[in-house]
N, C-alpha and C. Protein backbone atom coordinates (compact mmCIF):
# COMPACT_ATOMS: atom_id res chain seq x y z
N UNK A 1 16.51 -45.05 31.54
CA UNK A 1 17.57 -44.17 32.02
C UNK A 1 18.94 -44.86 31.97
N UNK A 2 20.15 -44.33 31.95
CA UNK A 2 21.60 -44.87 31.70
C UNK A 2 21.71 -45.29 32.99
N UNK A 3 22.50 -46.27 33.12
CA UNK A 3 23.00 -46.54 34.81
C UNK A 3 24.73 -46.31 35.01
N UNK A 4 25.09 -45.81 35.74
CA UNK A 4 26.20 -45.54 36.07
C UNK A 4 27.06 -45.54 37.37
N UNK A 5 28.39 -45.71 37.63
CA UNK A 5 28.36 -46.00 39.35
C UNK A 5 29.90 -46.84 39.17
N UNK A 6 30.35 -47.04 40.09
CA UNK A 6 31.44 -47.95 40.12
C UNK A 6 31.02 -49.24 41.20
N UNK A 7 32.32 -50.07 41.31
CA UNK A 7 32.41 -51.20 41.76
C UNK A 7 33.75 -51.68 42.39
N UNK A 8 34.08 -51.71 43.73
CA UNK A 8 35.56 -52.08 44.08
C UNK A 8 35.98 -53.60 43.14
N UNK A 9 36.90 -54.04 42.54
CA UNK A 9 37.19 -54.90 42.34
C UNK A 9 38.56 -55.00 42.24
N UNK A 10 39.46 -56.14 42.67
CA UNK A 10 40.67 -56.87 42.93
C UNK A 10 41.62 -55.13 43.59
N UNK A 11 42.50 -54.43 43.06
CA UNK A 11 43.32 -53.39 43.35
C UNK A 11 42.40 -52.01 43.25
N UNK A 12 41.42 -52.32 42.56
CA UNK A 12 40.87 -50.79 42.69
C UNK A 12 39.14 -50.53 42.13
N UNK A 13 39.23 -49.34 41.65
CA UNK A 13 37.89 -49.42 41.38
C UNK A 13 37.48 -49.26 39.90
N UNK A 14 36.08 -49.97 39.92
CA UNK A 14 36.23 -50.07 38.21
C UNK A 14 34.61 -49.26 38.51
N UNK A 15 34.74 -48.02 36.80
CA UNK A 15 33.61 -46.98 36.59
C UNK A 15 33.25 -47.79 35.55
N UNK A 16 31.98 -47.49 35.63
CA UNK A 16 30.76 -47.76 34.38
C UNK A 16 29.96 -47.19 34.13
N UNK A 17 29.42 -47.21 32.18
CA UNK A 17 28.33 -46.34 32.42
C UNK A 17 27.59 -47.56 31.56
N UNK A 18 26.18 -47.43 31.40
CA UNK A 18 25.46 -48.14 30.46
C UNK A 18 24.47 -47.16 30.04
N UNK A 19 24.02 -47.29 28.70
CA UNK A 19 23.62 -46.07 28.17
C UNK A 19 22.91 -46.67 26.73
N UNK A 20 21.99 -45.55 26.59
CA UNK A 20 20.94 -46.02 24.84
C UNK A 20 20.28 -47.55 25.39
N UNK A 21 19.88 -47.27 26.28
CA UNK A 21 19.02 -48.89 26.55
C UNK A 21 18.11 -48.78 25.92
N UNK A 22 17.76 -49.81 25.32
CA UNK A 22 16.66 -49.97 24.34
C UNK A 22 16.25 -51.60 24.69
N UNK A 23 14.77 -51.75 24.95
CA UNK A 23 14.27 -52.91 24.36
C UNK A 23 13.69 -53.17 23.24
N UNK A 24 14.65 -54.46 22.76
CA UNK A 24 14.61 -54.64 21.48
C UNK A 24 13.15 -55.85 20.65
N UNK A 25 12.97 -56.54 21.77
CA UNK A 25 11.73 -57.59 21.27
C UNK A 25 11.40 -58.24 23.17
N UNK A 26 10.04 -58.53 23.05
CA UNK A 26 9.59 -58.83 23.85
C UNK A 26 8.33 -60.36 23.38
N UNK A 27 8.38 -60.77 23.99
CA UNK A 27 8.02 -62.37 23.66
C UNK A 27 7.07 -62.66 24.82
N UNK A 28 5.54 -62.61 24.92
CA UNK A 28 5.19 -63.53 25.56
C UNK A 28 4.18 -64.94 24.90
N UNK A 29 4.96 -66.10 25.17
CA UNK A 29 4.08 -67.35 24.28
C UNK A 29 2.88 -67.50 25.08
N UNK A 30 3.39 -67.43 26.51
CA UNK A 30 1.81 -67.82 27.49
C UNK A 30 1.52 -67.03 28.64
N UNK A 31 0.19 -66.13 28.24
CA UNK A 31 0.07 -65.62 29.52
C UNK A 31 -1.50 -65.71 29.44
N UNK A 32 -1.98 -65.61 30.91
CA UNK A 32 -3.47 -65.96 30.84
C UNK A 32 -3.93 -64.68 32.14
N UNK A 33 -4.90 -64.35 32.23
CA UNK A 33 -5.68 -63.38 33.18
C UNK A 33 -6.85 -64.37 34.01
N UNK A 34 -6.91 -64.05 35.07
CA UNK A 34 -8.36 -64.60 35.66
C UNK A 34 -8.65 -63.59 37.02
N UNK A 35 -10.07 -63.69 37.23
CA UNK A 35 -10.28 -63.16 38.21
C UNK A 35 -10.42 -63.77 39.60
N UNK A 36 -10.17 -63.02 40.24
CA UNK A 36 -10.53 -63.97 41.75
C UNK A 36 -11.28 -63.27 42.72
N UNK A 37 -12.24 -64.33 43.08
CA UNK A 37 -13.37 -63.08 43.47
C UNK A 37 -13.40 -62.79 44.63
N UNK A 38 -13.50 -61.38 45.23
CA UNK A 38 -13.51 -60.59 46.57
C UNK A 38 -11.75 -60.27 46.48
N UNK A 39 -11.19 -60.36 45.57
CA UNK A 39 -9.72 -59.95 45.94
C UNK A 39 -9.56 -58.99 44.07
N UNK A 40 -9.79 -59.48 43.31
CA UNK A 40 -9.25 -58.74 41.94
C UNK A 40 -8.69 -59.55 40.86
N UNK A 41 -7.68 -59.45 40.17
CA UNK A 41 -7.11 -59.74 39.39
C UNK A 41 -5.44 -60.75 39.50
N UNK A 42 -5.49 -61.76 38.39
CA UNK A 42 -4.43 -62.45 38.63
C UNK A 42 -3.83 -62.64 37.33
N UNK A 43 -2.58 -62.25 36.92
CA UNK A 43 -1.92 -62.18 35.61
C UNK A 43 -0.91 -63.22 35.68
N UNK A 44 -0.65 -64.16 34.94
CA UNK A 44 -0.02 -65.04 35.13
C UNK A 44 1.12 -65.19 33.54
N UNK A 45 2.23 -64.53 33.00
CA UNK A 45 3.09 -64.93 32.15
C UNK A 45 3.74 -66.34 32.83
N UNK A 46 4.38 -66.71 31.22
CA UNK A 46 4.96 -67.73 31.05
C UNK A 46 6.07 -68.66 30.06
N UNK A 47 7.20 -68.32 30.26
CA UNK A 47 8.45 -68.51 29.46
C UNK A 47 8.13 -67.29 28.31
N UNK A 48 8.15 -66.21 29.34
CA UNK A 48 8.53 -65.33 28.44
C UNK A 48 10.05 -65.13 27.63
N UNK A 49 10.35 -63.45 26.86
CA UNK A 49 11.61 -63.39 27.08
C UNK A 49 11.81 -61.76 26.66
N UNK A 50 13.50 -61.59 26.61
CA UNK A 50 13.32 -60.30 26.38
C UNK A 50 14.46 -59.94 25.53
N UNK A 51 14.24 -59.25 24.95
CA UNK A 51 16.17 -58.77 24.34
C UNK A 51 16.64 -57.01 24.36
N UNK A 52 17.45 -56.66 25.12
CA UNK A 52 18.12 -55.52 25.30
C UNK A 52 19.24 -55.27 24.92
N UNK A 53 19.46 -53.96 23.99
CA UNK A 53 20.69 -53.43 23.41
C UNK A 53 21.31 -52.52 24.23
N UNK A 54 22.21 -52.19 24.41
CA UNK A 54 22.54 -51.07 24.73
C UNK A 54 24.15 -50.64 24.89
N UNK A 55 25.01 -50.02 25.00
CA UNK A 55 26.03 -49.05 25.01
C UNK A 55 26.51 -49.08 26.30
N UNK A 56 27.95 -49.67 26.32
CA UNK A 56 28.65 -49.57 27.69
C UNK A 56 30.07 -49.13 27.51
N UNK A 57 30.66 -48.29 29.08
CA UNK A 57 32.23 -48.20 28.75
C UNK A 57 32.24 -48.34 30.42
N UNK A 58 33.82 -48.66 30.25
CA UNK A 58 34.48 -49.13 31.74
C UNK A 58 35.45 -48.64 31.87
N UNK A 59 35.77 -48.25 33.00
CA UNK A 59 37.17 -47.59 33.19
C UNK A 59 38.03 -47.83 34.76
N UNK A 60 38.96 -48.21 34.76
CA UNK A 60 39.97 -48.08 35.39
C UNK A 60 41.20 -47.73 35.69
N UNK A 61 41.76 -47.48 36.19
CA UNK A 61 43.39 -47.38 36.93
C UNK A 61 44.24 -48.07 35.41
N UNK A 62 44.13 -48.83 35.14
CA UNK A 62 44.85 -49.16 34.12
C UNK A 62 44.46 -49.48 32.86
N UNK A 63 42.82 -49.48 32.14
CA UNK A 63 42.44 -49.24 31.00
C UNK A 63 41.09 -49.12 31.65
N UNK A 64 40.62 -48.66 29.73
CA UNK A 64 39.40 -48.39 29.44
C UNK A 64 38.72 -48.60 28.41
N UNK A 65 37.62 -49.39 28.30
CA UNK A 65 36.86 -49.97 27.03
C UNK A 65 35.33 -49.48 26.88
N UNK A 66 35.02 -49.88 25.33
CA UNK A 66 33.87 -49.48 25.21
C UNK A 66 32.82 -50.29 24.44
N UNK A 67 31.76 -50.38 24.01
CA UNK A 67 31.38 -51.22 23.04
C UNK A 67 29.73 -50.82 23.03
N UNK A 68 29.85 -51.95 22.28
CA UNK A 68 27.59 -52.30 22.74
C UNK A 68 27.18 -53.54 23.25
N UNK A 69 26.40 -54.12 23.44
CA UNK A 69 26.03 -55.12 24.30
C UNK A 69 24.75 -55.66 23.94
N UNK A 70 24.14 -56.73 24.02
CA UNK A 70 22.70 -57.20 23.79
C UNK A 70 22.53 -58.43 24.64
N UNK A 71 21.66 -58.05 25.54
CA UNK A 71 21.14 -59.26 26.63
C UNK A 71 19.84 -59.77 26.38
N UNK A 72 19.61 -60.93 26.53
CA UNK A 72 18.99 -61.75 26.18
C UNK A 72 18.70 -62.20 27.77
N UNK A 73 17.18 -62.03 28.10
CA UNK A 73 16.99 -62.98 29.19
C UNK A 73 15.86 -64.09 28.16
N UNK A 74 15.61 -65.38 29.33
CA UNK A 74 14.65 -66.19 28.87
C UNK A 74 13.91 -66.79 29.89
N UNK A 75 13.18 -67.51 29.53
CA UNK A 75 12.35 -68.36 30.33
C UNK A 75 12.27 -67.40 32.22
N UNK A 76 11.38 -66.47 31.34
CA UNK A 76 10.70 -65.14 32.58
C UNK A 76 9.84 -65.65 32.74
N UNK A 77 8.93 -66.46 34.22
CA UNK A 77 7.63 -66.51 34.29
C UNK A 77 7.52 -64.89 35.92
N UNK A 78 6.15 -64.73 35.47
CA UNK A 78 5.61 -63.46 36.17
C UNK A 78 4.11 -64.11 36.90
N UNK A 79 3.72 -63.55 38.44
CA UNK A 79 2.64 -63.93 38.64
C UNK A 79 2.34 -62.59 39.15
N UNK A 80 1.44 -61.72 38.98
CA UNK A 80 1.12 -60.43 39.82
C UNK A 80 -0.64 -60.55 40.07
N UNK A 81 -0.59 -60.24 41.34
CA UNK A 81 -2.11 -59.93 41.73
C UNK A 81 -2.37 -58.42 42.10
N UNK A 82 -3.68 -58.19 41.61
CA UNK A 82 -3.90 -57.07 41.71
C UNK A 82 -5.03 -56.83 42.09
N UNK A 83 -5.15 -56.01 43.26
CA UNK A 83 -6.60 -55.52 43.81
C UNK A 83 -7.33 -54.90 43.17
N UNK A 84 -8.91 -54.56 43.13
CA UNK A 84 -9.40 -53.55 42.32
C UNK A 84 -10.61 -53.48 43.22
N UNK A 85 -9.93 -52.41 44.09
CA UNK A 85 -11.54 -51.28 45.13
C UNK A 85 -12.08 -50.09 44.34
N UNK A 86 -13.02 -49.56 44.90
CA UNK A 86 -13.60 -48.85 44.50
C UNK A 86 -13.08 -47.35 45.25
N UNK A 87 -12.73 -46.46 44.41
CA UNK A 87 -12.41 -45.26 45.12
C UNK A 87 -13.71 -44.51 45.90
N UNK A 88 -13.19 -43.49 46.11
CA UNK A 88 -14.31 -42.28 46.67
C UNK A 88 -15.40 -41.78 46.09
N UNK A 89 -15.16 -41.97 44.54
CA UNK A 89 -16.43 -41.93 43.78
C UNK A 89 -17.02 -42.99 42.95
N UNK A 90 -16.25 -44.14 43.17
CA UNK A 90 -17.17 -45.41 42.87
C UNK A 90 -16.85 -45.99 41.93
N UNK A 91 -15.60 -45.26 40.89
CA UNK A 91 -14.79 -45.82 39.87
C UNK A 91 -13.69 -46.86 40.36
N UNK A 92 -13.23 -48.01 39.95
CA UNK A 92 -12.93 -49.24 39.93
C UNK A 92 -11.42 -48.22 39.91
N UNK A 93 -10.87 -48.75 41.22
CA UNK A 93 -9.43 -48.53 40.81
C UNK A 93 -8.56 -49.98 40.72
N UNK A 94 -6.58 -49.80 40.18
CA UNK A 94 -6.04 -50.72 40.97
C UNK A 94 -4.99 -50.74 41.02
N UNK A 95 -4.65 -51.52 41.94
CA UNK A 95 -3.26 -51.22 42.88
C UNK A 95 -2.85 -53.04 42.59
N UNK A 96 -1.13 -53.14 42.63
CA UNK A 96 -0.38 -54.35 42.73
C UNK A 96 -0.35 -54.98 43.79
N UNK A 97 -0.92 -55.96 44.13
CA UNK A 97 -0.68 -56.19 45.45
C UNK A 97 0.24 -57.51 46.13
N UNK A 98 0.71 -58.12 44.53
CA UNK A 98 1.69 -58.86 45.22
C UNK A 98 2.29 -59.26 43.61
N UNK A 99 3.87 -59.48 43.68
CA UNK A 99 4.34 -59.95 42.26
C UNK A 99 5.62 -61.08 42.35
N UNK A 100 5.64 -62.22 41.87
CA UNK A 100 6.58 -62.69 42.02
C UNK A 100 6.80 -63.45 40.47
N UNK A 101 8.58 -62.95 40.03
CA UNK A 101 9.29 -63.42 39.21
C UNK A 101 10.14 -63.97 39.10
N UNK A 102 10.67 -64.90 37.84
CA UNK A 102 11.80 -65.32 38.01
C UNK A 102 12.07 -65.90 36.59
N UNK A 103 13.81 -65.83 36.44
CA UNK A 103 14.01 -66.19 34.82
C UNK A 103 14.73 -67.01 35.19
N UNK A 104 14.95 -68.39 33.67
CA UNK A 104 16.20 -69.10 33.60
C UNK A 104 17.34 -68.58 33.40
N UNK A 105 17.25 -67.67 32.20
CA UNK A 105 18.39 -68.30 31.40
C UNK A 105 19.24 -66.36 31.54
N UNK A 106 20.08 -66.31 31.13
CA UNK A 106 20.23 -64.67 30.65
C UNK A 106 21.67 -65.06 29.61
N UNK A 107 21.82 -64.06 28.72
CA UNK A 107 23.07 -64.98 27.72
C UNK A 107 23.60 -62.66 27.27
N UNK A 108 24.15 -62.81 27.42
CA UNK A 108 25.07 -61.44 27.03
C UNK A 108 26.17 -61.61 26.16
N UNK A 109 25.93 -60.82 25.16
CA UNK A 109 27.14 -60.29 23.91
C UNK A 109 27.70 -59.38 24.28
N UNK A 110 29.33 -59.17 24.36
CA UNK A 110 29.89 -58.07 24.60
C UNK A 110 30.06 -57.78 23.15
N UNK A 111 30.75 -56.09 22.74
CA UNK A 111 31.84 -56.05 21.77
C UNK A 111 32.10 -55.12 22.24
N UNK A 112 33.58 -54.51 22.40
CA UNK A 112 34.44 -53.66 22.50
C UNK A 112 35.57 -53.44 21.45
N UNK A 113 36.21 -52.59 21.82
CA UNK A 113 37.87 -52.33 21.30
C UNK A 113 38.79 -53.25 21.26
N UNK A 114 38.65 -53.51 22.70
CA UNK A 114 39.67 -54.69 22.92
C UNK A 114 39.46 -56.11 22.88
């Protein structure tokens, strides 16, 4: 979905939209699965990464620009656990039950008009 919204900054307020998000490549070198028993599932990435394109304009009180953009995060590791009970009829469900992330790096290309 586009994100859009403003932001007070220095004399006034600055509008944005971001828009055509697209992910462009997704990278994982290491990720491994294991189970753990009486609780479910444990997914473990590792220096992942990601690259996103997308379409931005800004506007304020005294100009307005536009361009495209491509972000680059890196070194994403992910740990999520996940339960897996049995519903009401005995089929294996599952639910997230805990996730923690975190990246190094993030590197952004502007281009605009100006």
């Amino acid at each position: 979905p586009d994100l859009s919204g403003y932001e007070k900054f220095g004399l006034g307020n600055v509008k944005y939209n971001i828009s055509r998000i697209h992910i462009t490549a997704v990278e994982f070198p290491s990720a491994s699965i294991s189970l753990i028993p009486g609780t479910g599932i444990k997914l473990v990435i590792g220096n992942a990464s990601l690259t996103i394109d997308m379409n931005w304009n800004i506007r304020t009180w005294m100009f307005k620009d536009s361009g495209r953009s491509t972000v680059y995060i890196s070194k994403v590791f992910v740990t999520a656990i996940f339960s897996t009970p049995l519903d009401n009829t005995g089929h294996t469900s599952i639910a997230l039950t805990s996730c923690r992330t975190t990246s190094g790096d993030i590197d952004i290309k502007l281009s605009g008009k100006s």
